[in-house]
N, C-alpha and C. Protein backbone atom coordinates (compact mmCIF):
# COMPACT_ATOMS: atom_id res chain seq x y z
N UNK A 1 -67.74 7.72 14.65
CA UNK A 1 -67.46 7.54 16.06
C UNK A 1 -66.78 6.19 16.25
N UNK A 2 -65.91 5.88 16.81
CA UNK A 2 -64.94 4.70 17.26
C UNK A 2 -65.43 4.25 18.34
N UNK A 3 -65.22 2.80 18.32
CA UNK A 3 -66.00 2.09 19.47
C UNK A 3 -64.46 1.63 20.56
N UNK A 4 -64.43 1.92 21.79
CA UNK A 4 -63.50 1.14 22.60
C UNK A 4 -63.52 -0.15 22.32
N UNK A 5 -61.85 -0.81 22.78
CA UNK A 5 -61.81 -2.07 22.31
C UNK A 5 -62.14 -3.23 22.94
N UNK A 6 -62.51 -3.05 24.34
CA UNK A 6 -63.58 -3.48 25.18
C UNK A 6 -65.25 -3.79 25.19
N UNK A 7 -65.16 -3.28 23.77
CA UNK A 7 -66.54 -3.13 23.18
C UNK A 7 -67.83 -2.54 24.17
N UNK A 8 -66.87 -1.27 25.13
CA UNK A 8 -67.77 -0.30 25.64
C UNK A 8 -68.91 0.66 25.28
N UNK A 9 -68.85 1.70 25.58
CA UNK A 9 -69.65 3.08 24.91
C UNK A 9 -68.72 3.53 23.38
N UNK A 10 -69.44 4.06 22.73
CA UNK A 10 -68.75 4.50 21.44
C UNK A 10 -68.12 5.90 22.35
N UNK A 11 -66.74 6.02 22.04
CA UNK A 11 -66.02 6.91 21.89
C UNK A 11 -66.51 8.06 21.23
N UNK A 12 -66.57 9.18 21.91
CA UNK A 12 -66.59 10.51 20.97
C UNK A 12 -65.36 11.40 20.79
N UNK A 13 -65.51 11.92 19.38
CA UNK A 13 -64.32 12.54 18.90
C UNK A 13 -63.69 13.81 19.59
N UNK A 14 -62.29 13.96 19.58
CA UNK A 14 -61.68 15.11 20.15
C UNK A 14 -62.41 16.47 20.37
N UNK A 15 -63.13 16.82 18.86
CA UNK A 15 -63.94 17.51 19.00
C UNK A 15 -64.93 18.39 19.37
N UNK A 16 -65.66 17.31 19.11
CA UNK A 16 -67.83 17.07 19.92
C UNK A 16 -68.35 17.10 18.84
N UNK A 17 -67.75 16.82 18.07
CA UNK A 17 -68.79 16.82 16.38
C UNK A 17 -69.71 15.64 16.47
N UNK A 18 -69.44 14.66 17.66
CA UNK A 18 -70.65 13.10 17.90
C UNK A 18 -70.14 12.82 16.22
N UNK A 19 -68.77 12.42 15.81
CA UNK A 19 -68.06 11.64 14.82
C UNK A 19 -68.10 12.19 13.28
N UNK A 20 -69.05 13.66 13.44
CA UNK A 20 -69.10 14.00 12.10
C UNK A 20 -67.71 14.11 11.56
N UNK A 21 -67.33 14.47 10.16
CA UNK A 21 -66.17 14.67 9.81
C UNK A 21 -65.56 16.36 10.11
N UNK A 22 -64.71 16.95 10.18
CA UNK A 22 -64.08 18.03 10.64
C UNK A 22 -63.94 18.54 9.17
N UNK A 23 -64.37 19.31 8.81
CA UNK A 23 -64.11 20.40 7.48
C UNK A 23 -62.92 21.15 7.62
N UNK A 24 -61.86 21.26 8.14
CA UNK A 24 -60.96 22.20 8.26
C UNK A 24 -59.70 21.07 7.64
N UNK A 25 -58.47 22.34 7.39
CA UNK A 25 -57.10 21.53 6.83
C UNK A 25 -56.82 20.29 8.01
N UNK A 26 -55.77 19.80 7.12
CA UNK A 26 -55.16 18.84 7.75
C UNK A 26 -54.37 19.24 9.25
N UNK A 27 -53.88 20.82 9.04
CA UNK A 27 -52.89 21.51 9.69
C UNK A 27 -53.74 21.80 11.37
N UNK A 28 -55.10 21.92 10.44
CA UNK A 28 -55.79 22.14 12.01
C UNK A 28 -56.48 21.07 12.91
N UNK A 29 -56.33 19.87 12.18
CA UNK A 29 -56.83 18.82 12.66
C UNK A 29 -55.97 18.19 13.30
N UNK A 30 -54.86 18.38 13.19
CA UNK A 30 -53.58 17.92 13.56
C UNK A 30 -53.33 17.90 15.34
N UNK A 31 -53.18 19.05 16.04
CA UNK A 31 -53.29 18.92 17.19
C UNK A 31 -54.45 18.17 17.92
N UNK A 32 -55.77 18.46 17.24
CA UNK A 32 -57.09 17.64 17.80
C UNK A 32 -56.10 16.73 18.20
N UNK A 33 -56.14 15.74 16.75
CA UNK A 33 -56.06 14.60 16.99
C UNK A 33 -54.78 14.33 17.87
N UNK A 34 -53.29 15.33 18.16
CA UNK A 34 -52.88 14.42 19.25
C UNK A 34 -52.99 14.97 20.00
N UNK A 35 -53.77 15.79 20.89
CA UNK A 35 -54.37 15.91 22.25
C UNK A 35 -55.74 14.79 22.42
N UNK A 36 -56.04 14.27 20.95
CA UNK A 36 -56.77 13.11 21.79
C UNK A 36 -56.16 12.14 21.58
N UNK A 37 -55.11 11.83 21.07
CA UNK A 37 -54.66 10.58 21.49
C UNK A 37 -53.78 10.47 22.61
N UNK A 38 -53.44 11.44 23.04
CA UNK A 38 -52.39 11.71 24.34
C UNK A 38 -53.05 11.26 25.19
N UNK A 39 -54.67 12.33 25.00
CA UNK A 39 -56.04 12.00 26.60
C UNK A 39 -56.12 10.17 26.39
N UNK A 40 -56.13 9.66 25.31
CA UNK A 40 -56.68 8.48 25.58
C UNK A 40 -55.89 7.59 25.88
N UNK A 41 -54.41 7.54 25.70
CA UNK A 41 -53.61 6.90 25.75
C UNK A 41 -53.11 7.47 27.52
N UNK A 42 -53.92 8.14 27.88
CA UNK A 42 -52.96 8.53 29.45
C UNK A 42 -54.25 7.74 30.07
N UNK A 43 -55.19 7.71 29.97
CA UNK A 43 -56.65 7.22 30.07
C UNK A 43 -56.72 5.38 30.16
N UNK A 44 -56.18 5.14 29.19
CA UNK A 44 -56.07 4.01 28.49
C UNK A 44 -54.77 3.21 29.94
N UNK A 45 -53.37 4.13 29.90
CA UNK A 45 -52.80 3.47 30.54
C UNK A 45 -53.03 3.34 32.20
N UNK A 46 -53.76 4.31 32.99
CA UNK A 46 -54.45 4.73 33.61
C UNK A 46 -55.11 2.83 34.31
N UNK A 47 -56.03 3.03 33.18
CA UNK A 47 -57.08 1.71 33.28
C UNK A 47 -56.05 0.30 33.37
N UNK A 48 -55.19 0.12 32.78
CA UNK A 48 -54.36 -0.68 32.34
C UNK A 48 -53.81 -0.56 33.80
N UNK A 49 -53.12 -0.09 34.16
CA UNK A 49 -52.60 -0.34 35.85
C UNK A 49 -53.91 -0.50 36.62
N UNK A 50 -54.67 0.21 36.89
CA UNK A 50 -55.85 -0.42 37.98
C UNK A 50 -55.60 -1.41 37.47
N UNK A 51 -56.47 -2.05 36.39
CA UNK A 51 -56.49 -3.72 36.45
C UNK A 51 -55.46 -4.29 36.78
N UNK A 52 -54.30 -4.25 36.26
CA UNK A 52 -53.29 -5.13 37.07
C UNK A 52 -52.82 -5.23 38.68
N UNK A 53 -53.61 -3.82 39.06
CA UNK A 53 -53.54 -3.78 40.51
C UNK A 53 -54.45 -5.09 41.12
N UNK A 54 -55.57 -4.90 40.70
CA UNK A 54 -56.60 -5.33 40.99
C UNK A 54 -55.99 -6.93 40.89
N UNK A 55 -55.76 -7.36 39.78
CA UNK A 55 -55.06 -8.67 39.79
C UNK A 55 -54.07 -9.22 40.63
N UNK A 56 -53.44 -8.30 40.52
CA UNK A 56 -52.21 -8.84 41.58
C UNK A 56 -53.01 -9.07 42.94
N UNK A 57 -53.92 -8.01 43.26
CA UNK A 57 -54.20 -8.01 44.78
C UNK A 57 -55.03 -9.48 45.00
N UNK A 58 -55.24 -10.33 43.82
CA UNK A 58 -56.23 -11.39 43.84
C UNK A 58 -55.23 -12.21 44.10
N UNK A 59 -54.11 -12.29 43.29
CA UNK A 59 -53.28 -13.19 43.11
C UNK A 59 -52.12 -13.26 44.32
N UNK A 60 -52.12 -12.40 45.11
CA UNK A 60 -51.95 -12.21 46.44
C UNK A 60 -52.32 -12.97 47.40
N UNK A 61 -53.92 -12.59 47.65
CA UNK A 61 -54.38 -13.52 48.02
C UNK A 61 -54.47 -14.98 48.29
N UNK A 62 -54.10 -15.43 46.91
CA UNK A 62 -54.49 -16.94 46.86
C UNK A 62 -53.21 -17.25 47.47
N UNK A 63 -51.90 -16.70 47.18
CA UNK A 63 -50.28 -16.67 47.38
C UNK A 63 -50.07 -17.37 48.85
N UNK A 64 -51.26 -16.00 49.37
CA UNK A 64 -51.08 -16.02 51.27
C UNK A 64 -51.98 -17.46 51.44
N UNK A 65 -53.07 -17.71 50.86
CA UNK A 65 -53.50 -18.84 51.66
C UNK A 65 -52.83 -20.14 51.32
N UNK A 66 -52.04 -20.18 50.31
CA UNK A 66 -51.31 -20.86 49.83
C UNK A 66 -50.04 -21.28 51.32
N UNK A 67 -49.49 -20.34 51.72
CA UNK A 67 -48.80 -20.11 52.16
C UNK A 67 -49.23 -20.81 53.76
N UNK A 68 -49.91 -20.06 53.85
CA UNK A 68 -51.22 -20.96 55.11
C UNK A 68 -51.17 -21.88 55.75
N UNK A 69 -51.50 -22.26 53.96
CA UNK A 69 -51.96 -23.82 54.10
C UNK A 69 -50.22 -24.98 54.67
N UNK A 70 -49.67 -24.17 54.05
CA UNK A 70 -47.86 -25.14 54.22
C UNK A 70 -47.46 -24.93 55.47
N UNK A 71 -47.69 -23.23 55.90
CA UNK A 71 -47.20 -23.44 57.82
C UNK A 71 -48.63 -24.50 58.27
N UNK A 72 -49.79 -24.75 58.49
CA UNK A 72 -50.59 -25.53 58.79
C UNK A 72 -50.01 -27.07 58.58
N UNK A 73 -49.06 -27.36 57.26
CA UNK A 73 -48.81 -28.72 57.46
C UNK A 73 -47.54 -28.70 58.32
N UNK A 74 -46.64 -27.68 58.06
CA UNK A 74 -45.38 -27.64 59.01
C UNK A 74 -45.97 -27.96 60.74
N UNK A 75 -46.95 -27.35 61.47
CA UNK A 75 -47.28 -27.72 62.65
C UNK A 75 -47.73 -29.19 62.76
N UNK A 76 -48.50 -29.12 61.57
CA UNK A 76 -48.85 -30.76 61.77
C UNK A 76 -48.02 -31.38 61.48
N UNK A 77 -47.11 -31.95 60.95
CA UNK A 77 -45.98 -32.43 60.45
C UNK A 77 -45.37 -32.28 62.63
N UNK A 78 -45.10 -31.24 63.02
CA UNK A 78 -44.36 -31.09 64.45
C UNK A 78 -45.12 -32.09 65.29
N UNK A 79 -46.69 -31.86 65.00
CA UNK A 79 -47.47 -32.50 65.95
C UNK A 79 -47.02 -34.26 65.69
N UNK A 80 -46.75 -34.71 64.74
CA UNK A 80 -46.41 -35.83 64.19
C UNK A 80 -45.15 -36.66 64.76
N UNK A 81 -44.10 -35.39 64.82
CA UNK A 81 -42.94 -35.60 65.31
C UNK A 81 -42.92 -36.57 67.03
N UNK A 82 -43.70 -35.09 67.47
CA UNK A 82 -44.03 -35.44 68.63
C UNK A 82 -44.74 -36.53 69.27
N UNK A 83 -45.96 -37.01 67.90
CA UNK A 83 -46.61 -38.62 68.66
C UNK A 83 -45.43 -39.46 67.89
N UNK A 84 -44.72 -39.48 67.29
CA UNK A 84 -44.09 -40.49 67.06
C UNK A 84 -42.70 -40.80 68.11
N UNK A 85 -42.38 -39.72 68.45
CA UNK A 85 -41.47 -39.65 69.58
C UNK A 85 -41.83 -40.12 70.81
N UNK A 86 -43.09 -39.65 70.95
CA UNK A 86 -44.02 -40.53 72.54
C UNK A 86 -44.25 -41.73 72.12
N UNK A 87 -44.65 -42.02 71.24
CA UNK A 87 -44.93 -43.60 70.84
C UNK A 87 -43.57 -44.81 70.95
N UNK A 88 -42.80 -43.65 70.12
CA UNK A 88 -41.47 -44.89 70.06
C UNK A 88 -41.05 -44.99 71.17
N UNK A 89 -41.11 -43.87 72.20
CA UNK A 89 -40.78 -44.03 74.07
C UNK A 89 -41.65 -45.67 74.57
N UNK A 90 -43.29 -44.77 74.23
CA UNK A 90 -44.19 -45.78 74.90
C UNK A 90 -43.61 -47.01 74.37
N UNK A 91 -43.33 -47.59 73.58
CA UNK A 91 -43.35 -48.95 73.04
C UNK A 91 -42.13 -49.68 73.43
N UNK A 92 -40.91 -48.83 74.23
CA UNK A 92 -40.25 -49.64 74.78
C UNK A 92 -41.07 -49.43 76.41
N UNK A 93 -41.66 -48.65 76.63
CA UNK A 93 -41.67 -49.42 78.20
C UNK A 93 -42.96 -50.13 78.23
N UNK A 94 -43.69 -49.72 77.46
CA UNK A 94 -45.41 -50.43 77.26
C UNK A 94 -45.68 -51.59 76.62
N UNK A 95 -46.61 -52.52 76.73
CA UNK A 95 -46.97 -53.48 76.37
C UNK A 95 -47.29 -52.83 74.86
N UNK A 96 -47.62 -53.90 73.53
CA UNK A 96 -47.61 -53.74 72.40
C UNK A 96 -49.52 -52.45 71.66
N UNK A 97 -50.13 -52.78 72.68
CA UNK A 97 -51.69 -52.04 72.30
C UNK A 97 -51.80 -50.36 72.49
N UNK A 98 -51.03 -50.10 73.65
CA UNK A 98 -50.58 -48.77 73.57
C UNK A 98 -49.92 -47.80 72.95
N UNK A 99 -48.94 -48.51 72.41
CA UNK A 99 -47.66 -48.06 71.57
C UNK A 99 -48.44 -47.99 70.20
N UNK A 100 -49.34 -48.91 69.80
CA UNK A 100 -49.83 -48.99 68.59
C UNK A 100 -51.42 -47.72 68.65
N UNK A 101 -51.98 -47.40 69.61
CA UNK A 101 -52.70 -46.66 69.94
C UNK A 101 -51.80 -45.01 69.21
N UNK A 102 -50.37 -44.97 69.36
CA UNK A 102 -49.96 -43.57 69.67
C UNK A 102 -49.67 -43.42 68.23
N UNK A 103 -49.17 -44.71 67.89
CA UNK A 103 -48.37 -44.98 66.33
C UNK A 103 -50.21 -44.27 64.92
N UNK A 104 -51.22 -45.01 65.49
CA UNK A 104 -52.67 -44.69 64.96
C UNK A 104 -53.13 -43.13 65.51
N UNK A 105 -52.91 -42.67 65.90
CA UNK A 105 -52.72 -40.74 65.96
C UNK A 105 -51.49 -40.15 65.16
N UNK A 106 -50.72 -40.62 65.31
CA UNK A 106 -49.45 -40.30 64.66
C UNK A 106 -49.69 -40.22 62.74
N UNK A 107 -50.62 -41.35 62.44
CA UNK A 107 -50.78 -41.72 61.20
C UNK A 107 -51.39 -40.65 60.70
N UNK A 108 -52.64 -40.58 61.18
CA UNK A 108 -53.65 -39.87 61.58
C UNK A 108 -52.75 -38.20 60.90
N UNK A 109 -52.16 -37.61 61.93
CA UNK A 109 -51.62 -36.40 61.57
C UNK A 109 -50.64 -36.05 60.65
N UNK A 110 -50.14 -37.42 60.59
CA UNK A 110 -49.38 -37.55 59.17
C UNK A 110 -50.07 -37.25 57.50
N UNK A 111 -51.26 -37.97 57.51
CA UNK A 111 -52.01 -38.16 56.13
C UNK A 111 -52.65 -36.30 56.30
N UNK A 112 -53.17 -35.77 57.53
CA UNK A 112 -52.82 -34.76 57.24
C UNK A 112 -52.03 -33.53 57.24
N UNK A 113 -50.94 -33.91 57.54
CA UNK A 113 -49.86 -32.83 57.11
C UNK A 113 -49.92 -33.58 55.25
N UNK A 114 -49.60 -34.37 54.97
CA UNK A 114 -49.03 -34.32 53.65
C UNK A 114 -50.55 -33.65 52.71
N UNK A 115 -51.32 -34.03 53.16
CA UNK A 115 -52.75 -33.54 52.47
C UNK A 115 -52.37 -31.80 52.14
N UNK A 116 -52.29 -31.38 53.38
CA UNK A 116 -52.14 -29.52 53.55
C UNK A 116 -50.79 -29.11 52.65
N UNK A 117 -49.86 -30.44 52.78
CA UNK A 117 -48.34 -29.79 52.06
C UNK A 117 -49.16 -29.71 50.36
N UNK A 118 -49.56 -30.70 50.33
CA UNK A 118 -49.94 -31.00 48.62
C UNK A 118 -50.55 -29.56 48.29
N UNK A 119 -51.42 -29.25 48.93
CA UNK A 119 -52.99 -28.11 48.29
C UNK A 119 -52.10 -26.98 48.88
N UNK A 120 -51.00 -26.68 49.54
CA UNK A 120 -50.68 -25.53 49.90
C UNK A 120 -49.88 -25.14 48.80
N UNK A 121 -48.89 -26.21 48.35
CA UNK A 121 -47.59 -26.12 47.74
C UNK A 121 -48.28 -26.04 45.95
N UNK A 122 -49.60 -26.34 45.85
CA UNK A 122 -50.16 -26.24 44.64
C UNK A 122 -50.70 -24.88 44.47
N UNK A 123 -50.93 -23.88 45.48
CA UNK A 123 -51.52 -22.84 45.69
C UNK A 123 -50.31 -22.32 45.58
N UNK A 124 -49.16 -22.17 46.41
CA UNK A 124 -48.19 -21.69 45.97
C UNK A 124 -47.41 -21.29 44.38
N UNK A 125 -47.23 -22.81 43.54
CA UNK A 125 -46.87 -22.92 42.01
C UNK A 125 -47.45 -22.33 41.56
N UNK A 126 -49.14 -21.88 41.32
CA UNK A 126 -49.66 -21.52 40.07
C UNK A 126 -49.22 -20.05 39.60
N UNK A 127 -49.09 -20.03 38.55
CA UNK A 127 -48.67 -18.46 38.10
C UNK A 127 -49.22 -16.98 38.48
N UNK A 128 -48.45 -16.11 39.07
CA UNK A 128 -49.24 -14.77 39.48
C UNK A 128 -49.25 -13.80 38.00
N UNK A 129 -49.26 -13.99 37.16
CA UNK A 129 -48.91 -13.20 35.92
C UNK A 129 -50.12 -12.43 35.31
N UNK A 130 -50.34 -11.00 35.62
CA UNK A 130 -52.15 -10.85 35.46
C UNK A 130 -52.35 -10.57 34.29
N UNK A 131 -52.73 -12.04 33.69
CA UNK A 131 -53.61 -12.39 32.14
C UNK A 131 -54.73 -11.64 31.80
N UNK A 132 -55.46 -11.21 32.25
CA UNK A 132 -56.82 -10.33 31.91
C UNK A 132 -56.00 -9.29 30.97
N UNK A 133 -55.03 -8.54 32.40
CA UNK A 133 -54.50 -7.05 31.94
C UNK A 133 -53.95 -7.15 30.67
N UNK A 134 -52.57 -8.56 30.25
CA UNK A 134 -52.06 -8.52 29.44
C UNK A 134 -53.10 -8.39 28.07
N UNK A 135 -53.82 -9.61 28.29
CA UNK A 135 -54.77 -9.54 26.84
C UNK A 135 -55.33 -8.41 26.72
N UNK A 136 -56.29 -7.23 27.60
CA UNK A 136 -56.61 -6.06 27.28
C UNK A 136 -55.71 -5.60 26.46
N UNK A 137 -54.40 -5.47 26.98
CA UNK A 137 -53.32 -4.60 26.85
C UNK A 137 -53.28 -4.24 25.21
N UNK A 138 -53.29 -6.12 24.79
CA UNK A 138 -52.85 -6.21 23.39
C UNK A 138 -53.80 -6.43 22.51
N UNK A 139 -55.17 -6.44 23.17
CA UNK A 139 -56.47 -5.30 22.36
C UNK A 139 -56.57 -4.35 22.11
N UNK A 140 -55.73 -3.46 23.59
CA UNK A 140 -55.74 -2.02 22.99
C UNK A 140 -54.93 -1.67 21.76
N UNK A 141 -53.39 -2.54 22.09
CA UNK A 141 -52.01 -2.12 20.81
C UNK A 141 -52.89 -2.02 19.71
N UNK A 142 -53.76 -2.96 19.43
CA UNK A 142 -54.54 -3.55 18.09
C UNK A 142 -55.76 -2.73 17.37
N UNK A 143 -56.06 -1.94 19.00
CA UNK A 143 -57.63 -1.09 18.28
C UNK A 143 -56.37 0.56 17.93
N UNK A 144 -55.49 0.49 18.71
CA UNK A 144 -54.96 1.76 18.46
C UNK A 144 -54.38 1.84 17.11
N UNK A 145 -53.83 0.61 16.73
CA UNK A 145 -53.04 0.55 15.00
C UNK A 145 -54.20 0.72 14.23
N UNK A 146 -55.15 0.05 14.21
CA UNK A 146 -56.36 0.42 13.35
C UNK A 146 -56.76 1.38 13.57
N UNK A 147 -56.67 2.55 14.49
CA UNK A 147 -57.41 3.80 14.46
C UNK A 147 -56.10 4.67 13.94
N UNK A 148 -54.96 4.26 14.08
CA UNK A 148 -53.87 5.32 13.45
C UNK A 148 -53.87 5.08 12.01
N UNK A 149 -54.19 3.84 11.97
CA UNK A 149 -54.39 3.53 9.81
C UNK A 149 -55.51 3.99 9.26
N UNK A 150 -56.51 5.00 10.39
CA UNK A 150 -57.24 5.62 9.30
C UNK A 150 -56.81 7.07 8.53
């Protein structure tokens, strides 16, 4: 009996012999074996897309809040615009404590827009490439060559 390369349930043979050996020619063993490697390999690829579904839909995720996070600094960044524009008004017609009042909000929304650009734009870069699936993938190539070299 062959074990999946996931190191699941033991595999049972095309059969139902539960792994005994097949007493018959080669000629009749022949189809068994590729109607089960067809089932397992349609099975196999089957599993192999869910997971990468499944991945992507994670890696999605993080994409969008990523994304989020950068319109969140873009408003703040506007809101910024805007006290610095009232400020630089106030400070020609206002005495010096006011102007510096608008300039200290302004700062304020500045440190966080660049905060949100940083953690958004880092959420953005990281790679969507779904690693789980690949490495399964090339466990399976690996358990399947060893089960065709018997």
């Amino acid at each position: 009996m062959d074990v999946a390369p996931n190191g699941g349930d033991p595999l049972p043979d095309a059969h139902g012999t539960g792994g005994a050996t097949f007493n018959g020619s080669a000629r009749q063993r022949l189809p068994v074996l590729l109607r089960s490697i067809g089932s397992d390999v349609s099975l196999l690829v089957k599993q192999q897309a869910d997971l990468a579904k499944q991945e992507l839909k994670e890696k999605a995720g993080e994409k969008a809040m990523g994304g989020g996070l950068l319109l969140g600094a873009g408003i703040l960044a506007l809101f910024v615009l805007g006290f610095l524009g009232f400020a630089g008004a106030a400070a020609l017609d206002l005495v010096l404590p006011t102007w510096a009042a608008f300039l200290i909000v302004a700062a304020v929304y500045l440190i966080g827009a660049v905060i949100a650009a940083l953690v958004g734009r880092k959420a953005v870069t990281t790679s969507a490439t779904p690693e789980q699936t690949m490495q399964t993938v090339k466990e399976d190539v690996e358990w399947a060559k060893r089960r065709l070299r018997r």
